[in-house]
PDB file of N, CA and C in Angstrom:
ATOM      1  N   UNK A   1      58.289   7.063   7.891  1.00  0.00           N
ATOM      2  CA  UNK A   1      59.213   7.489   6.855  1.00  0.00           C
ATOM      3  C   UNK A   1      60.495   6.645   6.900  1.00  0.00           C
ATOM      4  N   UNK A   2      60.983   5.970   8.127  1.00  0.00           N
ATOM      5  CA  UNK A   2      62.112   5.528   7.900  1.00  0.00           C
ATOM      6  C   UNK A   2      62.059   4.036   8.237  1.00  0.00           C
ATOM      7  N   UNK A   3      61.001   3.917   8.594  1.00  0.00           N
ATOM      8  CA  UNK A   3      60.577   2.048   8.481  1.00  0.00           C
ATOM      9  C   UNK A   3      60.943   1.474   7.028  1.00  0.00           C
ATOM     10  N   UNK A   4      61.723   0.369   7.601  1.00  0.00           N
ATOM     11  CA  UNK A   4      62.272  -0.469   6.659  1.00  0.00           C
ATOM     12  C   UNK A   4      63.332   0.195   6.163  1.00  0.00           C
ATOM     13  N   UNK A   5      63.870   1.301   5.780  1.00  0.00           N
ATOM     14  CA  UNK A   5      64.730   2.003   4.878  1.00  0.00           C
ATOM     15  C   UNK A   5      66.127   2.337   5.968  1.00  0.00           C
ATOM     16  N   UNK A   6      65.787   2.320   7.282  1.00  0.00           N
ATOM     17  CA  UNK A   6      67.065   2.879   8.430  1.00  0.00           C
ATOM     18  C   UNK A   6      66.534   1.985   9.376  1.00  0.00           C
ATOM     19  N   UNK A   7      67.921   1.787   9.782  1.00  0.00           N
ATOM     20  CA  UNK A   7      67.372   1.561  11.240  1.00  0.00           C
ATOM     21  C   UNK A   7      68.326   2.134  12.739  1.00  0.00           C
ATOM     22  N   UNK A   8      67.920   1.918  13.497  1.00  0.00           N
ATOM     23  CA  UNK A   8      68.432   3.074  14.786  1.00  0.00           C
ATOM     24  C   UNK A   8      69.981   2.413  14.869  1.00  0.00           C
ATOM     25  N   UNK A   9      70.925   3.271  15.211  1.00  0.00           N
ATOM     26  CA  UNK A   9      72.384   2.911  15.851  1.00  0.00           C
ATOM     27  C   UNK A   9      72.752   3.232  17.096  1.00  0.00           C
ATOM     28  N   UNK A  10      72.706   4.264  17.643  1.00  0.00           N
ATOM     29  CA  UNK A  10      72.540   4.914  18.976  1.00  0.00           C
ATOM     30  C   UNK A  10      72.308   6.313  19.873  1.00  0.00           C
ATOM     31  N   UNK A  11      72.299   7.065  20.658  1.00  0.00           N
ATOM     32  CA  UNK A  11      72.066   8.012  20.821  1.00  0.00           C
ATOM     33  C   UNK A  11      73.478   8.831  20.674  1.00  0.00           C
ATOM     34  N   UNK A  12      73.250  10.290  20.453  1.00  0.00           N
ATOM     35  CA  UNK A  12      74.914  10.731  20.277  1.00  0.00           C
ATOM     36  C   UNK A  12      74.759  12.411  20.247  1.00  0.00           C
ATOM     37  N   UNK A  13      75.781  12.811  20.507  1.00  0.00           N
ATOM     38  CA  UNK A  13      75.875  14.311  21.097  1.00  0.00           C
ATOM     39  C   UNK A  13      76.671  14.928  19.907  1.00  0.00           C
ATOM     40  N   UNK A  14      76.345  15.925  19.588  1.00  0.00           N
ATOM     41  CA  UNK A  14      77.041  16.662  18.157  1.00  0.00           C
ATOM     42  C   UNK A  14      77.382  18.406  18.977  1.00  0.00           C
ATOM     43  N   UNK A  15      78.465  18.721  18.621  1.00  0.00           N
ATOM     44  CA  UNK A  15      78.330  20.218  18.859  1.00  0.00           C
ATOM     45  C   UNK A  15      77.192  20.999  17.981  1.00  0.00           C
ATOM     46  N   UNK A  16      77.205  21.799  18.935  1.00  0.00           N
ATOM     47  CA  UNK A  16      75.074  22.813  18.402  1.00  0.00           C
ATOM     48  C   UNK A  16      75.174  23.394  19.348  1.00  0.00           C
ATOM     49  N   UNK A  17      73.738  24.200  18.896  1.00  0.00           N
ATOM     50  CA  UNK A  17      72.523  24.713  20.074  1.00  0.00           C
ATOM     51  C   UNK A  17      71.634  24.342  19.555  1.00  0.00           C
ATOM     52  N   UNK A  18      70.661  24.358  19.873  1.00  0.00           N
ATOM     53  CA  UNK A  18      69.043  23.352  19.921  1.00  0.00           C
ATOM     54  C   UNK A  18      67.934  24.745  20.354  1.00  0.00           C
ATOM     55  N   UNK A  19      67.276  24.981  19.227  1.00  0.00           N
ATOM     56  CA  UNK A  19      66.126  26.005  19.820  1.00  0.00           C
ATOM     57  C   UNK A  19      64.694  25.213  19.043  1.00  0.00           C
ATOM     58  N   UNK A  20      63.794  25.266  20.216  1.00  0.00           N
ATOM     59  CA  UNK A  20      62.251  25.483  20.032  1.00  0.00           C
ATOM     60  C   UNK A  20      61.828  26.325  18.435  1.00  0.00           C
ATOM     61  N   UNK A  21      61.428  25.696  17.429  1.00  0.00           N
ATOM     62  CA  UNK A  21      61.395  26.478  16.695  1.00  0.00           C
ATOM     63  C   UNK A  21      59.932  26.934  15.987  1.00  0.00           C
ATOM     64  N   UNK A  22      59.298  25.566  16.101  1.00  0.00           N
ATOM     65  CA  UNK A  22      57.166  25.465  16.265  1.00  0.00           C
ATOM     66  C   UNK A  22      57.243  24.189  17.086  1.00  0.00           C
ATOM     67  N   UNK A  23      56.599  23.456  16.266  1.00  0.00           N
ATOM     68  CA  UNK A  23      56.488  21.961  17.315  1.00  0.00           C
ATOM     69  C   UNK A  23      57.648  20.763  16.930  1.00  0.00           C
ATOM     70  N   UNK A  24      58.627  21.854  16.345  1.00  0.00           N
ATOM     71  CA  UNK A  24      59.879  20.957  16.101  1.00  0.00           C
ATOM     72  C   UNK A  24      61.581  22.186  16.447  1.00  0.00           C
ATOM     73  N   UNK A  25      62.584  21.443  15.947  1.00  0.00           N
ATOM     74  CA  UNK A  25      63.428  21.850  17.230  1.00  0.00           C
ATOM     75  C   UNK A  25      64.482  22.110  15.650  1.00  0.00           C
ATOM     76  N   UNK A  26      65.011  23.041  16.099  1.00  0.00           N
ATOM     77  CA  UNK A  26      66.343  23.475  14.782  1.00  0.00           C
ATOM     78  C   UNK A  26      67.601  23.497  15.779  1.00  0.00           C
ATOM     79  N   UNK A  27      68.681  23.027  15.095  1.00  0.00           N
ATOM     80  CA  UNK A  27      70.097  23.257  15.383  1.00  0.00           C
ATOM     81  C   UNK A  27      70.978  24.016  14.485  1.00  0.00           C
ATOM     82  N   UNK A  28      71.509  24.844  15.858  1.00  0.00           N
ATOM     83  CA  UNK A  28      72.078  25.991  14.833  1.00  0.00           C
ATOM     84  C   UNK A  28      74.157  25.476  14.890  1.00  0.00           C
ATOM     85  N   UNK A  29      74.702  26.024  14.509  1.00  0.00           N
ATOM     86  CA  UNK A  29      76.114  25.627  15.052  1.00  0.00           C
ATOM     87  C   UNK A  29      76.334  26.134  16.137  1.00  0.00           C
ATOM     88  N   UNK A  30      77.309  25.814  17.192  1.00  0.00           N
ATOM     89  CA  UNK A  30      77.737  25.899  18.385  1.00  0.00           C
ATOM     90  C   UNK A  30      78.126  27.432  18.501  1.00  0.00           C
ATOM     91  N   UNK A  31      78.327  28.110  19.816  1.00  0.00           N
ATOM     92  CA  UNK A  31      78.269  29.541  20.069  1.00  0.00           C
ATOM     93  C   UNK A  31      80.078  28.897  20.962  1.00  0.00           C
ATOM     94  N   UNK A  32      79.963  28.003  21.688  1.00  0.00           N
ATOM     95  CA  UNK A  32      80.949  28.004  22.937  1.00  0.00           C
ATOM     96  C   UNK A  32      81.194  26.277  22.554  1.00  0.00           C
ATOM     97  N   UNK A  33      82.133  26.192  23.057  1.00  0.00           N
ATOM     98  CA  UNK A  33      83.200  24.167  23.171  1.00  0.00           C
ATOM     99  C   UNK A  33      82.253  23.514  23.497  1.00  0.00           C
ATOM    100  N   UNK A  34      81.372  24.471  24.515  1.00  0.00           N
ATOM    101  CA  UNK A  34      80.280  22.850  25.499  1.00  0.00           C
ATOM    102  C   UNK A  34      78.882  23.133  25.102  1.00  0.00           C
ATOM    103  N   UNK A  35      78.252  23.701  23.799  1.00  0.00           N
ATOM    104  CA  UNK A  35      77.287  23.650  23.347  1.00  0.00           C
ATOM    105  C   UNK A  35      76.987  22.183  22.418  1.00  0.00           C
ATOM    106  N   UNK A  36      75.796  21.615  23.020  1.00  0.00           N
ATOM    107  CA  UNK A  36      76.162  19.971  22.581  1.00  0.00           C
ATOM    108  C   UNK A  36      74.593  19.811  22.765  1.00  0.00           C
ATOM    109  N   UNK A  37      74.180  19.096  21.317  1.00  0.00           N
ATOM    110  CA  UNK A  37      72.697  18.708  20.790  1.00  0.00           C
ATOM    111  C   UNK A  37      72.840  17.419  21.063  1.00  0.00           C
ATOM    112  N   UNK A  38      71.627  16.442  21.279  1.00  0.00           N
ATOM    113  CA  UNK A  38      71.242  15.015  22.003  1.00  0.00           C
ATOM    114  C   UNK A  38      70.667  14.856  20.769  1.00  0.00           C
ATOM    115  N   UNK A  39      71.148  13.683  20.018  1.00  0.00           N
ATOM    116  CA  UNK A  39      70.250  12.844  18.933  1.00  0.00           C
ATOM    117  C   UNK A  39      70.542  11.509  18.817  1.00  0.00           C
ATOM    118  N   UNK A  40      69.828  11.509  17.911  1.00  0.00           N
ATOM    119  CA  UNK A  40      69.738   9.682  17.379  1.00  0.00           C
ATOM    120  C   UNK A  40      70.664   9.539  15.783  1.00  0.00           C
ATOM    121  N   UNK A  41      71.436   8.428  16.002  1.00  0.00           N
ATOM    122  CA  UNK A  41      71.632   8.002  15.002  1.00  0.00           C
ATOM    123  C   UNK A  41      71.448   7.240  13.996  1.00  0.00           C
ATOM    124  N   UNK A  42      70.904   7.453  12.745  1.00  0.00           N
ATOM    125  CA  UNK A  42      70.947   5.943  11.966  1.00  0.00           C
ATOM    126  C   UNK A  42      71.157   5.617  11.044  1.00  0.00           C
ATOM    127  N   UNK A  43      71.197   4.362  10.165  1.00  0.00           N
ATOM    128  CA  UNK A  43      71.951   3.806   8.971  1.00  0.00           C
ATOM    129  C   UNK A  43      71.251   3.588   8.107  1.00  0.00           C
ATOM    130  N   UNK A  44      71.453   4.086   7.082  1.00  0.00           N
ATOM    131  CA  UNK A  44      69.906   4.069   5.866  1.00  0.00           C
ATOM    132  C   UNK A  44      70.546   2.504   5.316  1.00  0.00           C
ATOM    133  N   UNK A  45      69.168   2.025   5.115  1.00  0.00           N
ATOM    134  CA  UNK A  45      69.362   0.746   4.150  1.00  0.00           C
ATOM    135  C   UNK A  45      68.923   0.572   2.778  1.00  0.00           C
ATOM    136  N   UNK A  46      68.187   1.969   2.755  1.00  0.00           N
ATOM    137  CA  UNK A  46      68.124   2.199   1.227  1.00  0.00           C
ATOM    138  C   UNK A  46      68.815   4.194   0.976  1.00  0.00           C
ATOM    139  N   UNK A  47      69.713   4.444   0.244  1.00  0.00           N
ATOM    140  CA  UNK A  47      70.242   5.484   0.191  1.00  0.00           C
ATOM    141  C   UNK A  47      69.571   6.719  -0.490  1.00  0.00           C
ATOM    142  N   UNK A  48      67.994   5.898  -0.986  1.00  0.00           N
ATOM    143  CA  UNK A  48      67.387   6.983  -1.974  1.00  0.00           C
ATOM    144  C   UNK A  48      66.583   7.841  -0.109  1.00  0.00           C
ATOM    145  N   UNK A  49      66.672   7.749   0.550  1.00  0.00           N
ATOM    146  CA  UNK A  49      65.853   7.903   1.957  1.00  0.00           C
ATOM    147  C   UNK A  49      66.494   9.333   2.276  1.00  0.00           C
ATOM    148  N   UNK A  50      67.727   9.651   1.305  1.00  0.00           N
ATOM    149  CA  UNK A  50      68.171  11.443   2.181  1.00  0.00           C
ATOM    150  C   UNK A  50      67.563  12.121   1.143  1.00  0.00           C
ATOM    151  N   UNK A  51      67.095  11.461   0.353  1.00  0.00           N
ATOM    152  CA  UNK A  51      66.190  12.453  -0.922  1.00  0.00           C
ATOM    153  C   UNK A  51      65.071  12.622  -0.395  1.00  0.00           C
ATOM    154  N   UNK A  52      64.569  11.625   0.289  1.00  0.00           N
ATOM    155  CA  UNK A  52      63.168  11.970   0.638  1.00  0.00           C
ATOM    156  C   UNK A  52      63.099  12.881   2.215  1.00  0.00           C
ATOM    157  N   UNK A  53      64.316  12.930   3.011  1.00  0.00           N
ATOM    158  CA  UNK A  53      64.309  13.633   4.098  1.00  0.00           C
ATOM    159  C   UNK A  53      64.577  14.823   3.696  1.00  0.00           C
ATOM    160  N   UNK A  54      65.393  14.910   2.747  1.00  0.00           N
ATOM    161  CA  UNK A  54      65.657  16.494   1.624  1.00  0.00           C
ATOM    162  C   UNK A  54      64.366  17.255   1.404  1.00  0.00           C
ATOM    163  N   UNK A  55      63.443  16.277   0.720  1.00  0.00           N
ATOM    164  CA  UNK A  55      61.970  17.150   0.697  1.00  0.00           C
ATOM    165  C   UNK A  55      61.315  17.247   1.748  1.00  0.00           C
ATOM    166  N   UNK A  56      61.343  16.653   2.857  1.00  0.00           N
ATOM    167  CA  UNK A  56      61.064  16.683   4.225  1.00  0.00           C
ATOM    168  C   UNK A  56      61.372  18.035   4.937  1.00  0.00           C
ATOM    169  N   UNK A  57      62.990  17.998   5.220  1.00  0.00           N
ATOM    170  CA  UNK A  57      63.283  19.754   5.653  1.00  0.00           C
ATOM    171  C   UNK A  57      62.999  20.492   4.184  1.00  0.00           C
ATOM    172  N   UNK A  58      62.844  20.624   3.083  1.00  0.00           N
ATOM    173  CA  UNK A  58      62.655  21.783   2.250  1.00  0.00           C
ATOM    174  C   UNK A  58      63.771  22.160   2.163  1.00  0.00           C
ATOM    175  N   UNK A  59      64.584  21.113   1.837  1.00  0.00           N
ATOM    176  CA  UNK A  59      66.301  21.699   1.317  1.00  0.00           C
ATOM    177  C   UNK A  59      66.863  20.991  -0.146  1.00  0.00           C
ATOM    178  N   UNK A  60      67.550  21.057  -0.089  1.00  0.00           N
ATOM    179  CA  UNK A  60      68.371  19.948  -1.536  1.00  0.00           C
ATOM    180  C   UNK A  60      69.973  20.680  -1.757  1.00  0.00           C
ATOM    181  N   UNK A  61      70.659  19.762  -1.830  1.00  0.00           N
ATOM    182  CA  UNK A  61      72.148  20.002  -2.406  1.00  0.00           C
ATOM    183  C   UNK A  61      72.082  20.616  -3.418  1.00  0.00           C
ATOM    184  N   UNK A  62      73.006  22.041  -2.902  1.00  0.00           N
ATOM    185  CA  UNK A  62      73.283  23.483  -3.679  1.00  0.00           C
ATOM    186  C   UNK A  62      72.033  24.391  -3.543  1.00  0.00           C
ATOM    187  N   UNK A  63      70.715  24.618  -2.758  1.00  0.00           N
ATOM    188  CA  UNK A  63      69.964  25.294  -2.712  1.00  0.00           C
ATOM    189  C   UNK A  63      69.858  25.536  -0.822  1.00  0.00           C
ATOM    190  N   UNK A  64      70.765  25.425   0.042  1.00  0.00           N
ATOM    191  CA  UNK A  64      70.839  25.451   1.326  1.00  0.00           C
ATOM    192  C   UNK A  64      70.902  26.746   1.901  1.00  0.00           C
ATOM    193  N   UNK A  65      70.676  27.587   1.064  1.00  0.00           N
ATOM    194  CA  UNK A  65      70.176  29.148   1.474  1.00  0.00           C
ATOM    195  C   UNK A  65      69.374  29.345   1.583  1.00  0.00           C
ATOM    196  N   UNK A  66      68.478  28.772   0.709  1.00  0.00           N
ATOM    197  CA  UNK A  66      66.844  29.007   0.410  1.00  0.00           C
ATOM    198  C   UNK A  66      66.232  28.709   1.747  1.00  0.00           C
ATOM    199  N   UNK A  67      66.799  26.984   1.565  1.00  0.00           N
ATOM    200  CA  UNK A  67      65.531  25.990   2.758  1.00  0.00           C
ATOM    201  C   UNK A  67      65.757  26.870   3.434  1.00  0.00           C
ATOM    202  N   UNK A  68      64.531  26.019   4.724  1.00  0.00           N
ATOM    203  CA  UNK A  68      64.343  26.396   6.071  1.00  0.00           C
ATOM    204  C   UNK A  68      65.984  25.567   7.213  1.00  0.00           C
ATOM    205  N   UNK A  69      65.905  24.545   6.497  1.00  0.00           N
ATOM    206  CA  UNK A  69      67.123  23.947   6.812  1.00  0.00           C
ATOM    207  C   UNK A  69      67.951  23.420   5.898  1.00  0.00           C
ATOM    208  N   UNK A  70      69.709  23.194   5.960  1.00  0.00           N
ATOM    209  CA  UNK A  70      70.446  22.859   5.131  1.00  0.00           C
ATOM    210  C   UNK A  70      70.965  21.910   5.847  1.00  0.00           C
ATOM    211  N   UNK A  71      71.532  20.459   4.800  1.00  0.00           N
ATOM    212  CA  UNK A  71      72.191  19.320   4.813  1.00  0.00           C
ATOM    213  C   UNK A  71      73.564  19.352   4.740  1.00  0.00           C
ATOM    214  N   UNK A  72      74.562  19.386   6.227  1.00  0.00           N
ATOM    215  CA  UNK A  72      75.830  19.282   5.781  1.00  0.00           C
ATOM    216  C   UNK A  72      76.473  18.181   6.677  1.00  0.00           C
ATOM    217  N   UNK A  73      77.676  18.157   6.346  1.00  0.00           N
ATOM    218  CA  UNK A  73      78.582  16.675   7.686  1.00  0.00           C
ATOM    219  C   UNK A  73      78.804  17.382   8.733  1.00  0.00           C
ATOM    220  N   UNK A  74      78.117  16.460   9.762  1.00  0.00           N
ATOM    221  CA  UNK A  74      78.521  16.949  11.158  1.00  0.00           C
ATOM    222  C   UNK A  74      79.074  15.755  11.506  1.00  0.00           C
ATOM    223  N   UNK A  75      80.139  15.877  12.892  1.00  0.00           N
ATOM    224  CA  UNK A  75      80.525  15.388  13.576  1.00  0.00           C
ATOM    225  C   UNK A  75      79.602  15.276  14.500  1.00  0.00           C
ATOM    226  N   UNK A  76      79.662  13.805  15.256  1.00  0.00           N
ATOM    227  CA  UNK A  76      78.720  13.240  16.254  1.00  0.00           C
ATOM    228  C   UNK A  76      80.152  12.274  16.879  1.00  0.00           C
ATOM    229  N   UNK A  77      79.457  12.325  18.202  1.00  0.00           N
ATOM    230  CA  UNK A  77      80.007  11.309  19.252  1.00  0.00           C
ATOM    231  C   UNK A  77      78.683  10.616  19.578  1.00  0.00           C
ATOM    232  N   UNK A  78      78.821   8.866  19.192  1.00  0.00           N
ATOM    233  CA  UNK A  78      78.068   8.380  19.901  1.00  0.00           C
ATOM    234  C   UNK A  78      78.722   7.382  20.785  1.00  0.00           C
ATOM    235  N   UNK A  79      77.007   7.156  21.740  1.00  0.00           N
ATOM    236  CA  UNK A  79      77.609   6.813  22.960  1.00  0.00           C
ATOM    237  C   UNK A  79      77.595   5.701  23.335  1.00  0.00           C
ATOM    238  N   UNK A  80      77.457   4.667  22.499  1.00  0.00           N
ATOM    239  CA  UNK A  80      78.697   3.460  22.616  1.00  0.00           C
ATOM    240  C   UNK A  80      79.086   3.585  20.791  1.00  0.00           C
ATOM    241  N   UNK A  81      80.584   3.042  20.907  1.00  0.00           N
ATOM    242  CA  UNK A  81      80.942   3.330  19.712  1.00  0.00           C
ATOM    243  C   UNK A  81      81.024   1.684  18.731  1.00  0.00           C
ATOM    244  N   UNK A  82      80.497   0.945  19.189  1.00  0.00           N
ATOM    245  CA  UNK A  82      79.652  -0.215  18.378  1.00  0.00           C
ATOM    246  C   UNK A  82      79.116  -0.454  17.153  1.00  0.00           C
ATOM    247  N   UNK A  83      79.159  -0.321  16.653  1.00  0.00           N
ATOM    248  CA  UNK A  83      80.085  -1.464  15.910  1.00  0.00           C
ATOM    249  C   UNK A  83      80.922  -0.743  14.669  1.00  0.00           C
ATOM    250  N   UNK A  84      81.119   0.276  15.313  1.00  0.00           N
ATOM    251  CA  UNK A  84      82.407   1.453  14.802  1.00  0.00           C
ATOM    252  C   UNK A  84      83.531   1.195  16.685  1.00  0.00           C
ATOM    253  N   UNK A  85      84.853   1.695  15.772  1.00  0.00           N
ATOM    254  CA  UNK A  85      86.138   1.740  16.829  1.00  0.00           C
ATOM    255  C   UNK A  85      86.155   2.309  17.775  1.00  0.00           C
ATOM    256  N   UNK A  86      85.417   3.927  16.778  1.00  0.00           N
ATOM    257  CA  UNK A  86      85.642   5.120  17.496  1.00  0.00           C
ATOM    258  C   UNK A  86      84.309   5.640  17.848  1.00  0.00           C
ATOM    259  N   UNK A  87      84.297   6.496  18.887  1.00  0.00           N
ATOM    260  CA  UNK A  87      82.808   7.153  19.262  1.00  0.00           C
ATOM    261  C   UNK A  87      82.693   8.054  18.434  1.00  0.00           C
ATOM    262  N   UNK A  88      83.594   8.796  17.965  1.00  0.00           N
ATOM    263  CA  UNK A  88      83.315  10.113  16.958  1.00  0.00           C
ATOM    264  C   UNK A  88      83.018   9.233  15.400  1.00  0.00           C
ATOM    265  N   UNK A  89      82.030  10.070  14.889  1.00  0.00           N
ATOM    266  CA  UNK A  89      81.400   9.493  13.191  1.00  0.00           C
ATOM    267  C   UNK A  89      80.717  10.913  12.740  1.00  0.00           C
ATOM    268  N   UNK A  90      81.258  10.373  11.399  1.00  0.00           N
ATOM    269  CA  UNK A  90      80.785  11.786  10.831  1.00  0.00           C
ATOM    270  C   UNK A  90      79.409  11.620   9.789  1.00  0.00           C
ATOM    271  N   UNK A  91      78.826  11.984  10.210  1.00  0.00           N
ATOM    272  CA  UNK A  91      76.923  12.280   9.963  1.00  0.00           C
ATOM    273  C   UNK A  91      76.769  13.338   8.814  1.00  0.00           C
ATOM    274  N   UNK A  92      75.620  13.084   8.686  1.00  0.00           N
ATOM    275  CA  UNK A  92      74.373  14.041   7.774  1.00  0.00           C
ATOM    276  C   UNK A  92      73.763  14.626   8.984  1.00  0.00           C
ATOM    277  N   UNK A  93      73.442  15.799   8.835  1.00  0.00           N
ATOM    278  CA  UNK A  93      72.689  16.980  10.020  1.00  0.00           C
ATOM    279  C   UNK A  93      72.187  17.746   8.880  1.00  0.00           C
ATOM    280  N   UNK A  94      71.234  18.369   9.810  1.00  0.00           N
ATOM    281  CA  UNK A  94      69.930  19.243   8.889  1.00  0.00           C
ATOM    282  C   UNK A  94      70.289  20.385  10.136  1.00  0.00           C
ATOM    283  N   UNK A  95      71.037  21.584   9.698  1.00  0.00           N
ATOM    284  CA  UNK A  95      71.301  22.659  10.480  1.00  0.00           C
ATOM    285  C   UNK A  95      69.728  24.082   9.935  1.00  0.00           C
ATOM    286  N   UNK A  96      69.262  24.251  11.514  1.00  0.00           N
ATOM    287  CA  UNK A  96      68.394  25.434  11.158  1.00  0.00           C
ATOM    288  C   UNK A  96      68.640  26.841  10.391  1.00  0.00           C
ATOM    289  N   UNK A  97      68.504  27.369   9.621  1.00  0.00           N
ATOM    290  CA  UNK A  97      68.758  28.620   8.509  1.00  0.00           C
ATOM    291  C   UNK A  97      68.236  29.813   8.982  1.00  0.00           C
ATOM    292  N   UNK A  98      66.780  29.780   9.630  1.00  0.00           N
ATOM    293  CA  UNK A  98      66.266  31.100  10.005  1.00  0.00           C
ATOM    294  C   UNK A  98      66.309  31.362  11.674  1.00  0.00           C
ATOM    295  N   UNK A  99      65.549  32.225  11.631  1.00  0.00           N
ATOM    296  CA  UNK A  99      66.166  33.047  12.652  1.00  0.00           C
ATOM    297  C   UNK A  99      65.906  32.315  13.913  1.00  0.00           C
ATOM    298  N   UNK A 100      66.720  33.191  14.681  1.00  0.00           N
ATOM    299  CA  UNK A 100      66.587  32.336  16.232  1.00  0.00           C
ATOM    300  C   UNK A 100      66.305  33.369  16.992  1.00  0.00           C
ATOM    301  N   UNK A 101      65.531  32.816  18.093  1.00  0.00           N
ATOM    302  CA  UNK A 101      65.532  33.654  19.342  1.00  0.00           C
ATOM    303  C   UNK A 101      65.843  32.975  20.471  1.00  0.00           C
ATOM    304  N   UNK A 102      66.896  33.461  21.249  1.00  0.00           N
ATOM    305  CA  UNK A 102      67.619  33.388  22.263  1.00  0.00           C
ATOM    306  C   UNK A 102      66.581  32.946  23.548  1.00  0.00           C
ATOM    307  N   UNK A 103      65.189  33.237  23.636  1.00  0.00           N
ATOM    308  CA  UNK A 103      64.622  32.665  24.554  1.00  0.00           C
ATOM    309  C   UNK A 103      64.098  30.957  24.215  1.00  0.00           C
ATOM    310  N   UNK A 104      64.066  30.912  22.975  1.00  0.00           N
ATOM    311  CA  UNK A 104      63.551  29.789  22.814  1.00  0.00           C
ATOM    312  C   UNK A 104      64.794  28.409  22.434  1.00  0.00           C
ATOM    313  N   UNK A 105      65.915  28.870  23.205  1.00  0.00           N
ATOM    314  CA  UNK A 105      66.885  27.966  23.212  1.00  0.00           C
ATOM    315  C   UNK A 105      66.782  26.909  24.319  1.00  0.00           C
ATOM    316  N   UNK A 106      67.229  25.506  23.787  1.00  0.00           N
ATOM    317  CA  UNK A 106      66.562  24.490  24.558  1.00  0.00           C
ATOM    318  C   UNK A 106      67.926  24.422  25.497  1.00  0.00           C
ATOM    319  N   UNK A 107      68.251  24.521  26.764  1.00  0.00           N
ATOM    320  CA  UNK A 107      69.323  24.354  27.494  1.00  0.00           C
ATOM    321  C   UNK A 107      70.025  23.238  27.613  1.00  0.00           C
ATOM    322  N   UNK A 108      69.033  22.708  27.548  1.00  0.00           N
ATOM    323  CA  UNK A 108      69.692  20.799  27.664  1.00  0.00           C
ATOM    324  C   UNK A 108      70.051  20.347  26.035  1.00  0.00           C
ATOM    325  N   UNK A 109      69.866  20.896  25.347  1.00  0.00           N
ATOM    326  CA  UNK A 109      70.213  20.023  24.042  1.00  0.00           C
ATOM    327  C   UNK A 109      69.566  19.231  23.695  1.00  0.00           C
ATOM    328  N   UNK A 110      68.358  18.826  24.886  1.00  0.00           N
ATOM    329  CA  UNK A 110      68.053  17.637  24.279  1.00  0.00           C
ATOM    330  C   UNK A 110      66.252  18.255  24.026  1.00  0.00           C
ATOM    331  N   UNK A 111      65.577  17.940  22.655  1.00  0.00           N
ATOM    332  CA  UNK A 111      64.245  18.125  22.680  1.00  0.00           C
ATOM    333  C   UNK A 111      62.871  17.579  22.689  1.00  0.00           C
ATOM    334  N   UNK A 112      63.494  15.978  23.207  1.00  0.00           N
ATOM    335  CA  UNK A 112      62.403  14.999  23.840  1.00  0.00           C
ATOM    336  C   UNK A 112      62.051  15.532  25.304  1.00  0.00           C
ATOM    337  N   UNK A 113      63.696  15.201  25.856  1.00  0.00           N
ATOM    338  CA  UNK A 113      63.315  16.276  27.146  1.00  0.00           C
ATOM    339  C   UNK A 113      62.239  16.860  27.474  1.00  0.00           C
ATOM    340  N   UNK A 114      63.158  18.233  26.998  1.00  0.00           N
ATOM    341  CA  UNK A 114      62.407  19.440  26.371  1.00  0.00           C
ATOM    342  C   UNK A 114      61.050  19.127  26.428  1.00  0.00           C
ATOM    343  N   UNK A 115      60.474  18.937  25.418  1.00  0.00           N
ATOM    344  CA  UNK A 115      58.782  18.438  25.303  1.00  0.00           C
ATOM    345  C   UNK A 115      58.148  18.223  26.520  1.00  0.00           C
ATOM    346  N   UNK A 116      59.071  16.905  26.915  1.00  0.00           N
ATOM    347  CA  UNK A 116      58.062  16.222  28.371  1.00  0.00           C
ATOM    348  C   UNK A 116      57.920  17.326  29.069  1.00  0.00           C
ATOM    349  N   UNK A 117      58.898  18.005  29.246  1.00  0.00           N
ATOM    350  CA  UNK A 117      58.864  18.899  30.553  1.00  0.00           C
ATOM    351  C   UNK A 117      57.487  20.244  30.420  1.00  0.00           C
ATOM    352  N   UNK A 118      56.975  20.562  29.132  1.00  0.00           N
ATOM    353  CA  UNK A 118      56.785  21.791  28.491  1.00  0.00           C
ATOM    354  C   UNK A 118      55.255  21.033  28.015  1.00  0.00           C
TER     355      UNK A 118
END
């Protein structure tokens, strides 16, 4: 899906929580200061590519109640701040909508991790 159209920038930590949700992972907003999700960042090279990640989560601008997930700006720190000044950049995030359960919260934030371990 994102061959040719993005390509990777770096890894980067966003305030969240991160839960197990089927065989993929939802972020909800942060509960506490040091709740912090592990992702990837990247730079679309064609801009029609958040339309097609839009139908991907089952969301779209002004219907973010409905989806399963909604598209808003998050703040990210990545971790080298190359070929930006600053480590902080402000992103597109796909935040989870339905429900959560407290056991299936990923501790580490991170859900590659996660996986290997599971």
């Amino acid at each position: 899906m994102l061959a040719g159209r993005a390509h990777f920038v770096d890894y980067a930590t966003a305030p969240g929580r991160l839960y197990n949700i089927d065989w993929y992972p939802g972020m909800v907003p942060p509960v506490t200061n040091v709740d912090r999700v592990i992702g990837e960042v990247f730079a679309f090279t064609d801009e029609s590519l958040l339309q097609v990640l839009d139908r991907f989560e089952e969301t779209s601008p002004g219907n973010d109640e409905n989806g399963e997930f909604r598209r808003v700006r998050h703040l990210v720190n990545v971790r080298h701040s190359k070929p930006w000044k600053s480590p902080e950049r402000e992103t597109w995030a796909y935040l989870y909508n339905g429900p959560i359960q407290e056991e299936n919260r990923i501790q580490s934030g991170d859900f590659i991790l996660h996986k290997r371990k599971h």
